[in-house]
PDB file of N, CA and C in Angstrom:
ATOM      1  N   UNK A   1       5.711 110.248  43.231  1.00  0.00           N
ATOM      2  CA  UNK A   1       5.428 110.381  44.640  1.00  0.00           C
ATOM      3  C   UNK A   1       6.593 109.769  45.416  1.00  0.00           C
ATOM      4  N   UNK A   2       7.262 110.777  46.093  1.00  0.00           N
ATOM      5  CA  UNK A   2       8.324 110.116  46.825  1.00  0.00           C
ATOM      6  C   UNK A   2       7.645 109.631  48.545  1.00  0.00           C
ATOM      7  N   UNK A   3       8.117 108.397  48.690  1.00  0.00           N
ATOM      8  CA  UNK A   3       8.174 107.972  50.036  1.00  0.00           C
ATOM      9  C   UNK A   3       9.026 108.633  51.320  1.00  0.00           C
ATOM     10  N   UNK A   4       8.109 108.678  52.308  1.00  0.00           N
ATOM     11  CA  UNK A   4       9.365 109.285  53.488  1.00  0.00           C
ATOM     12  C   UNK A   4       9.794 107.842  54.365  1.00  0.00           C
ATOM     13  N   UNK A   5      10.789 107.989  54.820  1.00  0.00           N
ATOM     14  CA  UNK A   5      11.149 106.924  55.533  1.00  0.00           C
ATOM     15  C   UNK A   5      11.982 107.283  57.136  1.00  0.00           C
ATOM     16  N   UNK A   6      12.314 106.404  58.154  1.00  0.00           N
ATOM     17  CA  UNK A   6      12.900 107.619  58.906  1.00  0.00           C
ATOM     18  C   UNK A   6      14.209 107.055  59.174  1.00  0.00           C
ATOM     19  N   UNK A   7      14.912 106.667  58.399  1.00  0.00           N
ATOM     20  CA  UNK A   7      16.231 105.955  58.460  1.00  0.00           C
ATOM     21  C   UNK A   7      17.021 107.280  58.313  1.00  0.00           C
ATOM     22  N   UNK A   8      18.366 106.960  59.097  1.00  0.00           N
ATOM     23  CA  UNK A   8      19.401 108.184  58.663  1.00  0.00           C
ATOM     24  C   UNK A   8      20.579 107.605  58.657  1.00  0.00           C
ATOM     25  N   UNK A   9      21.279 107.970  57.642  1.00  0.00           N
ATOM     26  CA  UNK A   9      22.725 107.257  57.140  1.00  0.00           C
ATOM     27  C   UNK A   9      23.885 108.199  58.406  1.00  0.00           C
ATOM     28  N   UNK A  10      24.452 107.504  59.129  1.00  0.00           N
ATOM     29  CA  UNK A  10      25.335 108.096  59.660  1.00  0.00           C
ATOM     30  C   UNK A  10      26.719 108.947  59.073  1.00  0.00           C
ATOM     31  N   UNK A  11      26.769 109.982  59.297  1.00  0.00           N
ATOM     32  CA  UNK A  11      27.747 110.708  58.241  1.00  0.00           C
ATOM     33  C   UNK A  11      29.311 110.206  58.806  1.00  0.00           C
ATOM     34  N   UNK A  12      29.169 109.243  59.950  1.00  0.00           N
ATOM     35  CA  UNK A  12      31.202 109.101  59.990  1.00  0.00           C
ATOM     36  C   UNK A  12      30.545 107.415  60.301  1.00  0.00           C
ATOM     37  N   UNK A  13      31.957 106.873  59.884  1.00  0.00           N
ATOM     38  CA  UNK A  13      32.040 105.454  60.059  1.00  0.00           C
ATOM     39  C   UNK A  13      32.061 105.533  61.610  1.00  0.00           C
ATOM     40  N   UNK A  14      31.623 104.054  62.345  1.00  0.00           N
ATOM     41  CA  UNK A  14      31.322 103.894  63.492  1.00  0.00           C
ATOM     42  C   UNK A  14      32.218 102.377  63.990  1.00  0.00           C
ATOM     43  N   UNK A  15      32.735 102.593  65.025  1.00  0.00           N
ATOM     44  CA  UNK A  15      32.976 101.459  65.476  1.00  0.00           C
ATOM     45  C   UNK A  15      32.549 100.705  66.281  1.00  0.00           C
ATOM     46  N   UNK A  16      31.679  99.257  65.369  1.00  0.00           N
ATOM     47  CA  UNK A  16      31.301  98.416  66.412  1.00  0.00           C
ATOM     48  C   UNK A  16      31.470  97.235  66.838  1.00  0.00           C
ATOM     49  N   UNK A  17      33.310  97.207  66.994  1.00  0.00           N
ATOM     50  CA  UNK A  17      33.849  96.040  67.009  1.00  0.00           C
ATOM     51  C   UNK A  17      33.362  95.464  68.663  1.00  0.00           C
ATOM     52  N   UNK A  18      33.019  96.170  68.805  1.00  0.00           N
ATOM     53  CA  UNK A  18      32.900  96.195  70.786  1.00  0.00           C
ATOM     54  C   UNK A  18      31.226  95.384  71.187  1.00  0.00           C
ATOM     55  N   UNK A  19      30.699  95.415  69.749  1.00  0.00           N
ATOM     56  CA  UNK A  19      29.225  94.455  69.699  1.00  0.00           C
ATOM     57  C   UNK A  19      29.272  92.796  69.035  1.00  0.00           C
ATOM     58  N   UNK A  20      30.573  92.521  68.805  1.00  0.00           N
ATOM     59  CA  UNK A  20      31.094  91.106  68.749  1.00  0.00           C
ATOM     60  C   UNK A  20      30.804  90.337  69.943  1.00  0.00           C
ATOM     61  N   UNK A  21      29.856  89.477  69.297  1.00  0.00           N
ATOM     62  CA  UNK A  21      29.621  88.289  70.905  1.00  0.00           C
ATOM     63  C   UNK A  21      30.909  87.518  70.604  1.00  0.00           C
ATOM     64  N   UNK A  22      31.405  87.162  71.593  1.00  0.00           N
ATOM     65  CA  UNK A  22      32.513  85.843  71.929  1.00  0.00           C
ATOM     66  C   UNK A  22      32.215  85.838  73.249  1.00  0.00           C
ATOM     67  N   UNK A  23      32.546  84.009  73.097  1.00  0.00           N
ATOM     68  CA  UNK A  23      32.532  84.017  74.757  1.00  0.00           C
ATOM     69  C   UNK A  23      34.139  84.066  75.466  1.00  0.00           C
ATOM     70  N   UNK A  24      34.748  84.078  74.719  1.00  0.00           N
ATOM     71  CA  UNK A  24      35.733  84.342  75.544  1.00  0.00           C
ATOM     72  C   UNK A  24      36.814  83.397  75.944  1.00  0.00           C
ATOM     73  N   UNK A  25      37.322  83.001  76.582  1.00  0.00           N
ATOM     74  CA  UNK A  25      38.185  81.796  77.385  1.00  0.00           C
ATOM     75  C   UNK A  25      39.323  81.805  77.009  1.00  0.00           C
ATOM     76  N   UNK A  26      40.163  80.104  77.199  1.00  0.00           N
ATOM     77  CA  UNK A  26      41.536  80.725  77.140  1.00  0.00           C
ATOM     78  C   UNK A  26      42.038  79.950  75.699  1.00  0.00           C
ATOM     79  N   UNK A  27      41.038  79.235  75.013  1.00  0.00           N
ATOM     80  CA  UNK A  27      41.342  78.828  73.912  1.00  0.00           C
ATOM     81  C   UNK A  27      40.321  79.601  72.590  1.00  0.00           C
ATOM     82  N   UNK A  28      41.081  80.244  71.952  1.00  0.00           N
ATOM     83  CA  UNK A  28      40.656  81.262  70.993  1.00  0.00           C
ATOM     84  C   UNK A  28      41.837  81.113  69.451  1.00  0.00           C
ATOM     85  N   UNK A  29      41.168  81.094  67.902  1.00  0.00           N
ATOM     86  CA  UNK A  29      41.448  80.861  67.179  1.00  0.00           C
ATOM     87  C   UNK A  29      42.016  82.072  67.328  1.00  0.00           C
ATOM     88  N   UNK A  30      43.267  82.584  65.622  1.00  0.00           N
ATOM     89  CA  UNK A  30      44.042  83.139  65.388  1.00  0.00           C
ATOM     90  C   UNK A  30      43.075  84.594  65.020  1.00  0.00           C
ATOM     91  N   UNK A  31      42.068  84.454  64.965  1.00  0.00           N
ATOM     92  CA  UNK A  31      41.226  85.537  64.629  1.00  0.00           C
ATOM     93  C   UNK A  31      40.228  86.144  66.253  1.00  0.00           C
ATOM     94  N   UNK A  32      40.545  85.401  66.631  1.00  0.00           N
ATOM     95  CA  UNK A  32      39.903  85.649  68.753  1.00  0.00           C
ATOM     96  C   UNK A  32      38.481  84.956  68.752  1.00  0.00           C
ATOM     97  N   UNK A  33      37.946  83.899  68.162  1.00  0.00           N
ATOM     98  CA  UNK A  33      37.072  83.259  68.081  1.00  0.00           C
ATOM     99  C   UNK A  33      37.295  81.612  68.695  1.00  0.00           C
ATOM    100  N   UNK A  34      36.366  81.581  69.777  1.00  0.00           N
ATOM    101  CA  UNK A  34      36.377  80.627  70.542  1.00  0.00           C
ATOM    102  C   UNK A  34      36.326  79.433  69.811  1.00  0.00           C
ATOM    103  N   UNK A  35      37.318  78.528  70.214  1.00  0.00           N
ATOM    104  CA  UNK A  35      37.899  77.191  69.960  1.00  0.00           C
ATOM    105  C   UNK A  35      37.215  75.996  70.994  1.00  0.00           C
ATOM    106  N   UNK A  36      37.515  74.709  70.567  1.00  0.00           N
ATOM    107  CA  UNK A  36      37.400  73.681  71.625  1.00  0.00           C
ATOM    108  C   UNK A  36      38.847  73.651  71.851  1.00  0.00           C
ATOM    109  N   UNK A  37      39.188  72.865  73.368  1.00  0.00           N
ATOM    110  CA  UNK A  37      40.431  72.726  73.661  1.00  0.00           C
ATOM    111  C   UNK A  37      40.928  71.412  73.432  1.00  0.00           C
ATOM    112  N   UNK A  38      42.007  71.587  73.190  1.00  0.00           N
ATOM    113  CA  UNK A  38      42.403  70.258  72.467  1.00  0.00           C
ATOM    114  C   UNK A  38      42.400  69.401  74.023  1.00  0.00           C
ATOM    115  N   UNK A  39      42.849  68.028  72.751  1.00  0.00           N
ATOM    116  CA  UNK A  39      42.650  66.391  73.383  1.00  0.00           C
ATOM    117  C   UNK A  39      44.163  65.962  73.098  1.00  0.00           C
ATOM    118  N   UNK A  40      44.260  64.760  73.617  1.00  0.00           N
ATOM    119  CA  UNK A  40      45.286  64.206  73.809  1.00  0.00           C
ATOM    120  C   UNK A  40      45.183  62.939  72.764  1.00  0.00           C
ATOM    121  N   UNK A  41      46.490  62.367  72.062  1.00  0.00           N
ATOM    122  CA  UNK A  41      46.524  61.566  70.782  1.00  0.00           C
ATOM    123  C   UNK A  41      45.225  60.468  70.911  1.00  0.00           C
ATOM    124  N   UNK A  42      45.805  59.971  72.550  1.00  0.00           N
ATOM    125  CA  UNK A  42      45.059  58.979  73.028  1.00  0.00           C
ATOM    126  C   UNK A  42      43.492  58.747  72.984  1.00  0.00           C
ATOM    127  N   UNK A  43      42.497  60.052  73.124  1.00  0.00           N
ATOM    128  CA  UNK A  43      41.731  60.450  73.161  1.00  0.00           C
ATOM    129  C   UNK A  43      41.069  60.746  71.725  1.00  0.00           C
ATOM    130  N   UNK A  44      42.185  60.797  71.000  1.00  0.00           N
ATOM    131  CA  UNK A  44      41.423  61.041  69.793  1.00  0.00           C
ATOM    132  C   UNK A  44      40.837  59.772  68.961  1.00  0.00           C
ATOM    133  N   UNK A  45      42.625  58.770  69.566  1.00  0.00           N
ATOM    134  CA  UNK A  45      42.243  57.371  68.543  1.00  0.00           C
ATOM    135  C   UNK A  45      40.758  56.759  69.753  1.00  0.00           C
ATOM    136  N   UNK A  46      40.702  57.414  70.631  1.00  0.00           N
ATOM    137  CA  UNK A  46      39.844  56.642  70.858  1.00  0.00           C
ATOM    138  C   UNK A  46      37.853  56.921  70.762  1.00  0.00           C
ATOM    139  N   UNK A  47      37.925  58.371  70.591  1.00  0.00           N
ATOM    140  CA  UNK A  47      37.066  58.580  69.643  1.00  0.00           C
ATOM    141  C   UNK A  47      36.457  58.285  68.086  1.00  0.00           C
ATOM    142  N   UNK A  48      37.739  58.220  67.548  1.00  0.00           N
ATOM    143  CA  UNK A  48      37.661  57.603  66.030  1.00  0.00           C
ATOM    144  C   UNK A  48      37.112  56.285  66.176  1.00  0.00           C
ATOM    145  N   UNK A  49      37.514  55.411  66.904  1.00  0.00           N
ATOM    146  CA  UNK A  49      37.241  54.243  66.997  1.00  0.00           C
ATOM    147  C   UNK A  49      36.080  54.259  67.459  1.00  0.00           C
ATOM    148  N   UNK A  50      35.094  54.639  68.704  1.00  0.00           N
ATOM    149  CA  UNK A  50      33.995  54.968  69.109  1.00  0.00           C
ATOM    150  C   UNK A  50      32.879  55.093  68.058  1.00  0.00           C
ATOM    151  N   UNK A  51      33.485  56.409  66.753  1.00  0.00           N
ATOM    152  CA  UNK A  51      32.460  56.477  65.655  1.00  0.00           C
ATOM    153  C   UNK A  51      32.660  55.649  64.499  1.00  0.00           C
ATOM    154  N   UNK A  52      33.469  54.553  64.746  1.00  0.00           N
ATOM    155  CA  UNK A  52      33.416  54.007  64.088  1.00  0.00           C
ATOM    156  C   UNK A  52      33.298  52.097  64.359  1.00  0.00           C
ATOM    157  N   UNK A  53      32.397  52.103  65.407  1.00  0.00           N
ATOM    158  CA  UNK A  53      32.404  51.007  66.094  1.00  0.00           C
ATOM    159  C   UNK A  53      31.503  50.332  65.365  1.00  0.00           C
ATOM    160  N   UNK A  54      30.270  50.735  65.019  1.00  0.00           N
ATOM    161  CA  UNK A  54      29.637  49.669  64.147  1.00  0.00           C
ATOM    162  C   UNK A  54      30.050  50.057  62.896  1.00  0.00           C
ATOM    163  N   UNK A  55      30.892  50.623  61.890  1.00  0.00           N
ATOM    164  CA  UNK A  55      31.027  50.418  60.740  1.00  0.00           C
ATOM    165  C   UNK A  55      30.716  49.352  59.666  1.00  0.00           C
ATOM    166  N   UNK A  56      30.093  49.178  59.057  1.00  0.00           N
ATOM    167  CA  UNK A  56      30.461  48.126  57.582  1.00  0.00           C
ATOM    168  C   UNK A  56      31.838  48.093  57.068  1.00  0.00           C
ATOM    169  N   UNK A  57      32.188  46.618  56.963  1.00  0.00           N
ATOM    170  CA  UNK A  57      33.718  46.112  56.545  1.00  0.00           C
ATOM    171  C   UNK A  57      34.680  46.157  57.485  1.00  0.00           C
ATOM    172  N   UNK A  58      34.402  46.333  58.623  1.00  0.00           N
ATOM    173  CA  UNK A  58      35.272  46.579  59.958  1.00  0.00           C
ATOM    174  C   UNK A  58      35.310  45.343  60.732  1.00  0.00           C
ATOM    175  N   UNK A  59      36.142  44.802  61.252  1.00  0.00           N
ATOM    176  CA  UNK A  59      36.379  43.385  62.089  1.00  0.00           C
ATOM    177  C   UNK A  59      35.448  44.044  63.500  1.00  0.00           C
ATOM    178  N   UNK A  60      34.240  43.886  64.430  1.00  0.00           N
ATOM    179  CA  UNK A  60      33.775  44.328  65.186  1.00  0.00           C
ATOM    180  C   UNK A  60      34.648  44.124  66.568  1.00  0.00           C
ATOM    181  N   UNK A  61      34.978  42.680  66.335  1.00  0.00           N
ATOM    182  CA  UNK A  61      35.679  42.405  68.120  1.00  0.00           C
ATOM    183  C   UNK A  61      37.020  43.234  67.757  1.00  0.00           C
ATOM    184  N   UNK A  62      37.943  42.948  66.390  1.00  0.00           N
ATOM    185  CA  UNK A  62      39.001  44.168  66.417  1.00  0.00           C
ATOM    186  C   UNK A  62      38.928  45.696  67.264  1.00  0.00           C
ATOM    187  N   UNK A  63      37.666  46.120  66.465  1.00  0.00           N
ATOM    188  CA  UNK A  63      37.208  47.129  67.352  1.00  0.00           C
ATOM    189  C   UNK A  63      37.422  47.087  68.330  1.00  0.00           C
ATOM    190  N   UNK A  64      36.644  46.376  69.221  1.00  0.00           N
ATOM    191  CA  UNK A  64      36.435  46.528  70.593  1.00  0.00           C
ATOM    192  C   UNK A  64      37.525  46.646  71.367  1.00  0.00           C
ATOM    193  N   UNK A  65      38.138  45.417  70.541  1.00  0.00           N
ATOM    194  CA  UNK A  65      39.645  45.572  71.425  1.00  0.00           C
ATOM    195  C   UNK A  65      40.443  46.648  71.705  1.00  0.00           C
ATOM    196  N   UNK A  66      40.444  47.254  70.586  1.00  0.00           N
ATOM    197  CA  UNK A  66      41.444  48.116  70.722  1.00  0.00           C
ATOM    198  C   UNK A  66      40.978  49.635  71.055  1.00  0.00           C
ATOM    199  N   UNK A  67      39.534  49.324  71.320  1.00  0.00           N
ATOM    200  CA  UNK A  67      38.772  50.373  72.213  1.00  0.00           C
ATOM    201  C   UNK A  67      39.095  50.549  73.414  1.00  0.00           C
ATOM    202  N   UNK A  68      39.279  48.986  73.789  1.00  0.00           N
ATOM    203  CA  UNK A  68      39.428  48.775  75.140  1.00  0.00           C
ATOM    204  C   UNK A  68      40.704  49.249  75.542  1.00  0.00           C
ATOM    205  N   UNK A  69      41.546  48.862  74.400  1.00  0.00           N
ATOM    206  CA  UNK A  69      43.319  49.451  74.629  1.00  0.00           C
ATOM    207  C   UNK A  69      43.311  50.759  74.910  1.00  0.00           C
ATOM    208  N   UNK A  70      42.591  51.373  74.103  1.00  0.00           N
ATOM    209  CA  UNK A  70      43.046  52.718  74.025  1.00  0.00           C
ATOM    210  C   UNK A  70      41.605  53.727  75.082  1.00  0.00           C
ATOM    211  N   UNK A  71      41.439  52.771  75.924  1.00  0.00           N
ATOM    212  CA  UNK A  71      40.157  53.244  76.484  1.00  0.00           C
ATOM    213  C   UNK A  71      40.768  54.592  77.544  1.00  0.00           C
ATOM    214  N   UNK A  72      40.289  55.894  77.164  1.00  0.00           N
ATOM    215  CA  UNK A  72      40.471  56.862  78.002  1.00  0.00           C
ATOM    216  C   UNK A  72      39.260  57.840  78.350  1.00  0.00           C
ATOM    217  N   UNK A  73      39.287  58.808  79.559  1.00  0.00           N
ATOM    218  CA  UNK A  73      38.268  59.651  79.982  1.00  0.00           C
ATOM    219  C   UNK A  73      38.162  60.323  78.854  1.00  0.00           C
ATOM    220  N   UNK A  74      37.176  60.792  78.312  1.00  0.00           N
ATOM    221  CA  UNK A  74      36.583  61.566  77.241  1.00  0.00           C
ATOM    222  C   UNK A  74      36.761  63.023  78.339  1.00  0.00           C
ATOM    223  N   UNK A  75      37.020  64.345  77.085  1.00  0.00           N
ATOM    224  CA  UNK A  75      37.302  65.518  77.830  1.00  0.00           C
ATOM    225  C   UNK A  75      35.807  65.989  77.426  1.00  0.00           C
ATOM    226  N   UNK A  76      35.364  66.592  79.135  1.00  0.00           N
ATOM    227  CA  UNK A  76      34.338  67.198  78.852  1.00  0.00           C
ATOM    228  C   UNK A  76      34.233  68.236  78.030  1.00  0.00           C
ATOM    229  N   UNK A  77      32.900  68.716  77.090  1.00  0.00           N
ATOM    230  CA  UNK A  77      32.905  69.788  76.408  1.00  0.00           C
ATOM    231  C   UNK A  77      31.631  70.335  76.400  1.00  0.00           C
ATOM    232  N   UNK A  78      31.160  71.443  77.008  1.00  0.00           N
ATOM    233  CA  UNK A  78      29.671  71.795  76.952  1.00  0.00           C
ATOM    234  C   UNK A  78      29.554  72.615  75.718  1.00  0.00           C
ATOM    235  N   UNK A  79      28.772  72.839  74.534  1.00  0.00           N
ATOM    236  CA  UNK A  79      28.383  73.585  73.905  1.00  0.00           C
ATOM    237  C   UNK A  79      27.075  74.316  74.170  1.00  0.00           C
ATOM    238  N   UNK A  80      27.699  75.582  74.067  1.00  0.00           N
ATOM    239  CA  UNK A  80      27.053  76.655  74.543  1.00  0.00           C
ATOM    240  C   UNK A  80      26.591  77.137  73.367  1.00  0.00           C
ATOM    241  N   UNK A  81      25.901  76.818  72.847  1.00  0.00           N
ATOM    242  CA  UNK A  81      24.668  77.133  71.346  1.00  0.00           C
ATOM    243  C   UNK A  81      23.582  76.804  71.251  1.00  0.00           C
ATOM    244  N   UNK A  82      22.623  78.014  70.761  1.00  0.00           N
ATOM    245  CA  UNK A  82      21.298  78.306  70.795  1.00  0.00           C
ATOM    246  C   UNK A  82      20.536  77.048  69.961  1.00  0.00           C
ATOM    247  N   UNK A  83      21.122  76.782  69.070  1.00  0.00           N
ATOM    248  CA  UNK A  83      20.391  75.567  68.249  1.00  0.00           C
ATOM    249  C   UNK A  83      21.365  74.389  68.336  1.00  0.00           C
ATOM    250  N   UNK A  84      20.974  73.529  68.811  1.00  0.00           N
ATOM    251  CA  UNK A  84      22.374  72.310  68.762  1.00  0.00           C
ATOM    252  C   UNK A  84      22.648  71.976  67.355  1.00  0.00           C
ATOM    253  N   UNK A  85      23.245  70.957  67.373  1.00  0.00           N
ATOM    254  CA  UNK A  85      23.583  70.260  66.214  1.00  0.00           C
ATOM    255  C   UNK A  85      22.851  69.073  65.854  1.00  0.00           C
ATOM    256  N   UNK A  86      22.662  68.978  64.288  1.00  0.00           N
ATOM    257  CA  UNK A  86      21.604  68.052  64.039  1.00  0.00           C
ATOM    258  C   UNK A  86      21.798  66.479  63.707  1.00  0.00           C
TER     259      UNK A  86
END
């Protein structure tokens, strides 16, 4: 007993590069897929240091200090995704 079904195989290849979500902007990987925009050195050591402020084996006031040295505006970044991060 054969089944009917109502699917139909399209007889020519189709192009549906044009149904790619991206959002777009002016920072886009080598493949056209949206990037964050970069930061500045300053910004970075001072993030590292941020996640790593309470560490184990880390001098804490060291920390701080040199949090404080390297203390800069954090670059805003909104993520625009349906499920955040966990």
């Amino acid at each position: 007993m054969s089944e009917k079904h109502s699917y139909i195989n399209p007889s020519e290849k189709q192009d549906l590069s044009h149904l790619e979500a991206s959002a777009g902007g002016e920072h886009l990987d080598e493949h056209g897929w949206p990037t964050t925009p970069p930061i500045s050195d300053r910004e970075c050591i001072f993030r590292c240091l941020e996640n790593c402020e309470q560490l184990a084996g880390l001098d804490r006031k060291q920390v701080k200090r040199l949090m404080e040295e390297f203390y800069t505006m954090k670059t805003e970044h909104v993520r625009n995704e349906e499920y955040p991060a966990l």
